[in-house]
N, C-alpha and C. Protein backbone atom coordinates (compact mmCIF):
# COMPACT_ATOMS: atom_id res chain seq x y z
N UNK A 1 130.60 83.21 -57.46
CA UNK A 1 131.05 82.29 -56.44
C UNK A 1 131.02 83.01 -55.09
N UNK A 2 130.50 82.45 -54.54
CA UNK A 2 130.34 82.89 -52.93
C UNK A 2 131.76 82.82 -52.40
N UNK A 3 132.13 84.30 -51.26
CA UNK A 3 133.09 83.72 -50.73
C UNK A 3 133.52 83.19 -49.49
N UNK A 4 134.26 81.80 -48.58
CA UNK A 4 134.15 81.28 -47.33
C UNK A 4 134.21 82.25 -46.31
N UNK A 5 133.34 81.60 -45.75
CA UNK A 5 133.61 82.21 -44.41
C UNK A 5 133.51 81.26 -43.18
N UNK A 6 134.39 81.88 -42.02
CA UNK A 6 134.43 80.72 -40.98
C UNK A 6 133.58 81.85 -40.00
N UNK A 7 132.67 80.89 -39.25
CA UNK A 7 131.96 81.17 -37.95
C UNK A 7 132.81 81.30 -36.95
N UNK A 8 133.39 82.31 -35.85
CA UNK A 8 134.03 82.84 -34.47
C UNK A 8 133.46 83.58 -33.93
N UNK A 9 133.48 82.41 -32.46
CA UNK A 9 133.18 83.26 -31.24
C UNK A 9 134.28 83.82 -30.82
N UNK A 10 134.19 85.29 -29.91
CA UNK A 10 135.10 86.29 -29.85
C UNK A 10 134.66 86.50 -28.21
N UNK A 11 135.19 86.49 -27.02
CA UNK A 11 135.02 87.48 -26.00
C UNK A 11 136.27 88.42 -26.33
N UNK A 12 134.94 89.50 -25.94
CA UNK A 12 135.40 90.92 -25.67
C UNK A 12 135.10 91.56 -24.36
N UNK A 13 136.14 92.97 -24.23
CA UNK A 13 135.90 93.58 -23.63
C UNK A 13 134.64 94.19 -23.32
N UNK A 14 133.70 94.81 -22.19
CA UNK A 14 132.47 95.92 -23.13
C UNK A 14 132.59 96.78 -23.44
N UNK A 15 133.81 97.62 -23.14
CA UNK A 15 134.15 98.91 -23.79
C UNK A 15 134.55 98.34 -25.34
N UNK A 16 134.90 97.00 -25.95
CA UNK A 16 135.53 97.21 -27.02
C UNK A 16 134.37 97.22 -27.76
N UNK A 17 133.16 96.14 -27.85
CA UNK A 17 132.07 95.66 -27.74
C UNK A 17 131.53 97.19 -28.45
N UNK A 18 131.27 97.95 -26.92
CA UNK A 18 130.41 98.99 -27.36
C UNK A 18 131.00 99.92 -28.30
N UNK A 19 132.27 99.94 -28.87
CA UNK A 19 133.11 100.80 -29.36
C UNK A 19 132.68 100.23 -31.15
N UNK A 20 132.78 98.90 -31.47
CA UNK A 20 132.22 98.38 -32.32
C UNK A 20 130.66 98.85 -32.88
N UNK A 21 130.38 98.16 -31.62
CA UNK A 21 128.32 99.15 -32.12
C UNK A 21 128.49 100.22 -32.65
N UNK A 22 129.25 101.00 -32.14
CA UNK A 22 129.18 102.43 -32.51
C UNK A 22 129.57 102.67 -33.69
N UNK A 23 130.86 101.92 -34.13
CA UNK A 23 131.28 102.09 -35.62
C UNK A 23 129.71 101.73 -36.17
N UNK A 24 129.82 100.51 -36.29
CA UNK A 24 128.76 100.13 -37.00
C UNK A 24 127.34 101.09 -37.04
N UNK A 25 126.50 101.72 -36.33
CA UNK A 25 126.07 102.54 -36.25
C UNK A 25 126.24 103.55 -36.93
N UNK A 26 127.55 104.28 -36.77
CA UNK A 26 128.06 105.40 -37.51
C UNK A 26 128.07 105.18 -39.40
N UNK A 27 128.42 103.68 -39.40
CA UNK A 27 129.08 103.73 -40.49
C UNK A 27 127.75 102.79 -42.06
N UNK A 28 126.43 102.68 -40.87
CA UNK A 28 125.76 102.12 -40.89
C UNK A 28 125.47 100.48 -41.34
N UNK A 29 126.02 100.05 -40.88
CA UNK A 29 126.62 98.49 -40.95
C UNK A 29 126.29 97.63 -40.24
N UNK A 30 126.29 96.34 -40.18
CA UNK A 30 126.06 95.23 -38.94
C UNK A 30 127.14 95.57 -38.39
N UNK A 31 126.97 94.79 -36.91
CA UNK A 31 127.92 94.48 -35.83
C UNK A 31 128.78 93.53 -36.72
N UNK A 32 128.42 92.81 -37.31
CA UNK A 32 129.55 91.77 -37.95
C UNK A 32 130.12 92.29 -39.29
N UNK A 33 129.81 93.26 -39.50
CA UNK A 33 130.41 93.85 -40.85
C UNK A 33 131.56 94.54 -39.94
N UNK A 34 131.37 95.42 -39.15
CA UNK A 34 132.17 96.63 -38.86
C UNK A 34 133.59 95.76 -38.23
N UNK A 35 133.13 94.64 -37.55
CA UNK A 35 134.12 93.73 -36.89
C UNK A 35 135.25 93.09 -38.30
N UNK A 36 134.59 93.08 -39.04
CA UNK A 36 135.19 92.45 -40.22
C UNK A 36 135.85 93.13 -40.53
N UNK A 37 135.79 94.54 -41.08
CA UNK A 37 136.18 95.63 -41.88
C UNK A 37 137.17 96.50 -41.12
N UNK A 38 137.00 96.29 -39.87
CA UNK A 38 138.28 96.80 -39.10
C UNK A 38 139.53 95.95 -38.60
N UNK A 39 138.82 94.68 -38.44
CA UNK A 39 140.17 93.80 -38.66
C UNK A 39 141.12 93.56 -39.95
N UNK A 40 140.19 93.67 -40.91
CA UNK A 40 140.88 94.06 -42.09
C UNK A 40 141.49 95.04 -42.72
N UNK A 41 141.07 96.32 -42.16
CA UNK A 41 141.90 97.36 -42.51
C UNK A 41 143.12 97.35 -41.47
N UNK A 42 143.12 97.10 -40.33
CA UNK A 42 144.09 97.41 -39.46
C UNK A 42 145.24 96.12 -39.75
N UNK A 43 144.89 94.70 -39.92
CA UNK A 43 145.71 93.80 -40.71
C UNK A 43 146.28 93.85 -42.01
N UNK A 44 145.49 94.75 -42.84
CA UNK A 44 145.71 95.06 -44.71
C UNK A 44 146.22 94.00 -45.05
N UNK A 45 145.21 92.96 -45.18
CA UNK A 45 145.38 91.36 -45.53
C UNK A 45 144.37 91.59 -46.84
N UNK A 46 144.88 91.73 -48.03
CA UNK A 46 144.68 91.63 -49.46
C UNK A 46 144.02 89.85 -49.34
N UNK A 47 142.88 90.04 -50.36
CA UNK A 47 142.18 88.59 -51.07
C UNK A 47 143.42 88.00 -51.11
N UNK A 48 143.82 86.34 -51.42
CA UNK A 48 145.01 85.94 -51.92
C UNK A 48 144.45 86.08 -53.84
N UNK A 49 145.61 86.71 -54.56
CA UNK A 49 145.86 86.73 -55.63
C UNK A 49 145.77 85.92 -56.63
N UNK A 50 145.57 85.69 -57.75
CA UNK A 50 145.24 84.88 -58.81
C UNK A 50 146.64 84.87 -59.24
N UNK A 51 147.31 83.47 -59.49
CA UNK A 51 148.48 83.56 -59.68
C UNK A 51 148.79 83.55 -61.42
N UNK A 52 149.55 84.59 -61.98
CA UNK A 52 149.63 84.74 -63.33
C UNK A 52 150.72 83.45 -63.80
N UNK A 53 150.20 83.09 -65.53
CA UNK A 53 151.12 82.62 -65.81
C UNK A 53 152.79 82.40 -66.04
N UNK A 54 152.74 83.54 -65.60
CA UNK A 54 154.46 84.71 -65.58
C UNK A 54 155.05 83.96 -63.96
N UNK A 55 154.20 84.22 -63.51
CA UNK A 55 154.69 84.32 -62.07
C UNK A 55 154.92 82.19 -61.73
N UNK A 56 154.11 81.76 -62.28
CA UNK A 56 153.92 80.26 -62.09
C UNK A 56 154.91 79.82 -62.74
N UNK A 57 155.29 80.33 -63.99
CA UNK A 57 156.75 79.77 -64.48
C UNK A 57 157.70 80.22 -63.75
N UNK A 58 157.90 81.26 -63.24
CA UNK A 58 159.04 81.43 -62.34
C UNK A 58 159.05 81.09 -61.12
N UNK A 59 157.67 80.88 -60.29
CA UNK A 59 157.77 79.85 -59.35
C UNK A 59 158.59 78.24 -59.66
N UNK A 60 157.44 78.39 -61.21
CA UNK A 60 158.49 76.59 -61.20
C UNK A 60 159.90 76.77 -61.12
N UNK A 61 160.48 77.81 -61.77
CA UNK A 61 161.93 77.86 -62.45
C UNK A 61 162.44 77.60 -61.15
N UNK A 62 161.95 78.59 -59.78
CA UNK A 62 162.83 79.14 -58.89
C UNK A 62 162.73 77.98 -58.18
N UNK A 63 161.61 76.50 -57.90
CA UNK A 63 161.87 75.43 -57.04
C UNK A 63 162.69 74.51 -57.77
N UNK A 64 162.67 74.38 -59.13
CA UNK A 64 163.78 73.37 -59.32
C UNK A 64 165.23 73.94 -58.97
N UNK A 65 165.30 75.30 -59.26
CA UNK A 65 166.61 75.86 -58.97
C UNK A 65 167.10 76.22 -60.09
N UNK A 66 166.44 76.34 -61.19
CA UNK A 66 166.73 77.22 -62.14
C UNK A 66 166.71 78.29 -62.51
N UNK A 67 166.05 79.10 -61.29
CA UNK A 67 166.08 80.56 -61.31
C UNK A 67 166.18 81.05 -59.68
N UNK A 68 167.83 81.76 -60.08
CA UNK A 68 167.52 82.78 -58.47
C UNK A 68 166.79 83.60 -57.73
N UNK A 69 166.53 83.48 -56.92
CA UNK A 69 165.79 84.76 -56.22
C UNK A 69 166.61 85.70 -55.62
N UNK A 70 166.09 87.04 -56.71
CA UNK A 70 166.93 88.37 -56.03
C UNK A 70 166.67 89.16 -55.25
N UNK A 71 165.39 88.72 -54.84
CA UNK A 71 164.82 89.49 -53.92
C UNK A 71 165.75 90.84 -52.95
N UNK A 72 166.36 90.43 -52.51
CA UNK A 72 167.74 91.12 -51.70
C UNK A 72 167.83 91.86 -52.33
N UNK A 73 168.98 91.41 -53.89
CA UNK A 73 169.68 92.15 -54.56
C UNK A 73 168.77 93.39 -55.06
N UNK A 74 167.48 93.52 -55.12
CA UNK A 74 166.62 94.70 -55.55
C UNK A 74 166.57 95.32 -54.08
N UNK A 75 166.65 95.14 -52.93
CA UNK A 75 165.93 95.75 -52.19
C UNK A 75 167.09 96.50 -51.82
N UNK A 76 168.26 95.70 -52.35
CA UNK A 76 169.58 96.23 -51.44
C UNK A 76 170.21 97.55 -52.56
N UNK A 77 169.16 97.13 -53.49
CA UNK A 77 169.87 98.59 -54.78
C UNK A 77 168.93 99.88 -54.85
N UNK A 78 167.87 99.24 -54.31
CA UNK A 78 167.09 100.45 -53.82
C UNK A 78 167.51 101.36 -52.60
N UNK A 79 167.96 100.65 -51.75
CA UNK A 79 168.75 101.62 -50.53
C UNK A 79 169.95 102.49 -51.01
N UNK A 80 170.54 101.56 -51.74
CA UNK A 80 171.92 101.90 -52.06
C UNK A 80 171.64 103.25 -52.99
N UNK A 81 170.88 103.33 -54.20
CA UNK A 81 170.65 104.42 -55.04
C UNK A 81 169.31 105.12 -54.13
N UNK A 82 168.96 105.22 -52.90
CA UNK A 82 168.10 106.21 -52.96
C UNK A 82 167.39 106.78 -53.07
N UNK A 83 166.39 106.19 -54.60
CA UNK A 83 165.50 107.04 -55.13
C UNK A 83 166.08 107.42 -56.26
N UNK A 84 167.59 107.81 -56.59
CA UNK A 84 167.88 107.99 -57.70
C UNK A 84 168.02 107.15 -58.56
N UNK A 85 168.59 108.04 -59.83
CA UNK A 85 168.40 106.75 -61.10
C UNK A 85 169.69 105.49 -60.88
N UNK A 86 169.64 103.91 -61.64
CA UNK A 86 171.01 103.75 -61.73
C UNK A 86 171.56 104.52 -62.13
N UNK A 87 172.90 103.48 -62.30
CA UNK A 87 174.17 104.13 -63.40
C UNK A 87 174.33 103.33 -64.37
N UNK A 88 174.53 104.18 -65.40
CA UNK A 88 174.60 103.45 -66.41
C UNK A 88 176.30 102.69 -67.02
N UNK A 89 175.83 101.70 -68.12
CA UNK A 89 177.07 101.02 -68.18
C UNK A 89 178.45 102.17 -68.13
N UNK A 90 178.15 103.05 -69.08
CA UNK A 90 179.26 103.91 -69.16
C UNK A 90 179.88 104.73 -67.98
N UNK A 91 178.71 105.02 -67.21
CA UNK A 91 179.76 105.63 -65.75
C UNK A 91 180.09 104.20 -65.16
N UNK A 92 179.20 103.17 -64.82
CA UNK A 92 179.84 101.86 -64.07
C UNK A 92 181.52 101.99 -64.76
N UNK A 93 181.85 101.62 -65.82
CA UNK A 93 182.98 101.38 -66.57
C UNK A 93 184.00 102.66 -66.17
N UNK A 94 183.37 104.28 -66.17
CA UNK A 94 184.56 104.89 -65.55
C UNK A 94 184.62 104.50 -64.31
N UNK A 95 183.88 104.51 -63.37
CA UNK A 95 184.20 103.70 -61.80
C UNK A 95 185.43 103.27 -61.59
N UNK A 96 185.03 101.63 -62.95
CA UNK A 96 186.20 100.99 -63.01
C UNK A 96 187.19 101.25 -63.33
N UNK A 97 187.50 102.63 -63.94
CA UNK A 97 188.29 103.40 -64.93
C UNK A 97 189.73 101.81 -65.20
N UNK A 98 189.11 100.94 -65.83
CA UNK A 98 189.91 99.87 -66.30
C UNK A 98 190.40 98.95 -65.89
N UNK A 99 190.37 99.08 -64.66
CA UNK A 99 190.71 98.34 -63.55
C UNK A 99 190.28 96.76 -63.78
N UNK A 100 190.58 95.20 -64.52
CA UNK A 100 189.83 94.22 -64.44
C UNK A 100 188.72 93.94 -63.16
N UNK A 101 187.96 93.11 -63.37
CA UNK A 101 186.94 92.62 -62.96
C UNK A 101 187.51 92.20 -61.73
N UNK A 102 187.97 91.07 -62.01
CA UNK A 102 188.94 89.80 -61.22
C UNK A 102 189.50 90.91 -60.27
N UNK A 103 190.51 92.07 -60.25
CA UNK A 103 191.17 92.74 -58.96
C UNK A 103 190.21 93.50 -58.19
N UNK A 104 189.24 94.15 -58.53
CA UNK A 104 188.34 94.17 -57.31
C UNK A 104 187.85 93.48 -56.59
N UNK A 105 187.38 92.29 -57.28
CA UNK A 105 187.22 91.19 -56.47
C UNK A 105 188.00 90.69 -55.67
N UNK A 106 189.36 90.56 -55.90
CA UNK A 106 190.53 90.34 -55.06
C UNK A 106 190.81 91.64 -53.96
N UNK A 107 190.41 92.31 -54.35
CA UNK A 107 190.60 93.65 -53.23
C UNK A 107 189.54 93.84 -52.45
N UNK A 108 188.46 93.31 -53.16
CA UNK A 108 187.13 93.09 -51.31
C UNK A 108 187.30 91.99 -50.99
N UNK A 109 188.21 91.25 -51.87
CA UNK A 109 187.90 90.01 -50.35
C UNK A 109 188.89 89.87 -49.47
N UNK A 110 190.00 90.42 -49.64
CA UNK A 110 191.19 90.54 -49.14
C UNK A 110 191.91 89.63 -49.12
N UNK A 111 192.93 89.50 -48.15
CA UNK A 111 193.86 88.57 -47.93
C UNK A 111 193.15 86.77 -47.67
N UNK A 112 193.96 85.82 -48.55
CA UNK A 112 193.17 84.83 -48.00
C UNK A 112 194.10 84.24 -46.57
């Protein structure tokens, strides 16, 4: 399968112009390759992806609203640990060293 392409006219600079030739030249390429290939590396705009069956069920899940998006919650546990490993249930639990669930919760949210 061939892939689209759209026809654009571009003014340029002539310094940018000639800066182009030159890739292309160097890199031995058309003028319209090198234009291509540097907008694309400097954008790092990936093909769009073939969407897996994995991912399409959890798209569906996540528009009816049957599945959250944690997006956050991963990005925010990656800061939080560092690079290091989690913790596992058993240190989580000394943390808590017994403390219920329910009173921490009452103790970050504070006073109502």
């Amino acid at each position: 399968m061939a892939e689209d392409t759209v026809k654009l006219t571009v003014r340029l600079p002539a310094w940018l112009h000639q800066a182009l030739k030159e890739r292309a030249v160097e890199y031995h390429v058309s003028l319209n390759q090198a234009v291509v290939d540097t907008l694309a590396s400097e954008l790092i705009i990936a093909p769009p992806a073939q969407e897996t069956e994995t991912e399409r069920f959890d798209r569906m899940l996540r528009d009816s609203g049957l599945l959250a998006d944690t997006g956050w919650m991963s990005d925010l546990a990656k800061e939080l640990l560092d690079g290091k490993e989690p913790p596992s249930l058993e240190e989580v639990r000394e943390w808590l060293a017994g403390i219920p669930l329910a009173d921490w919760i009452i103790e970050d949210r504070g006073p109502r």
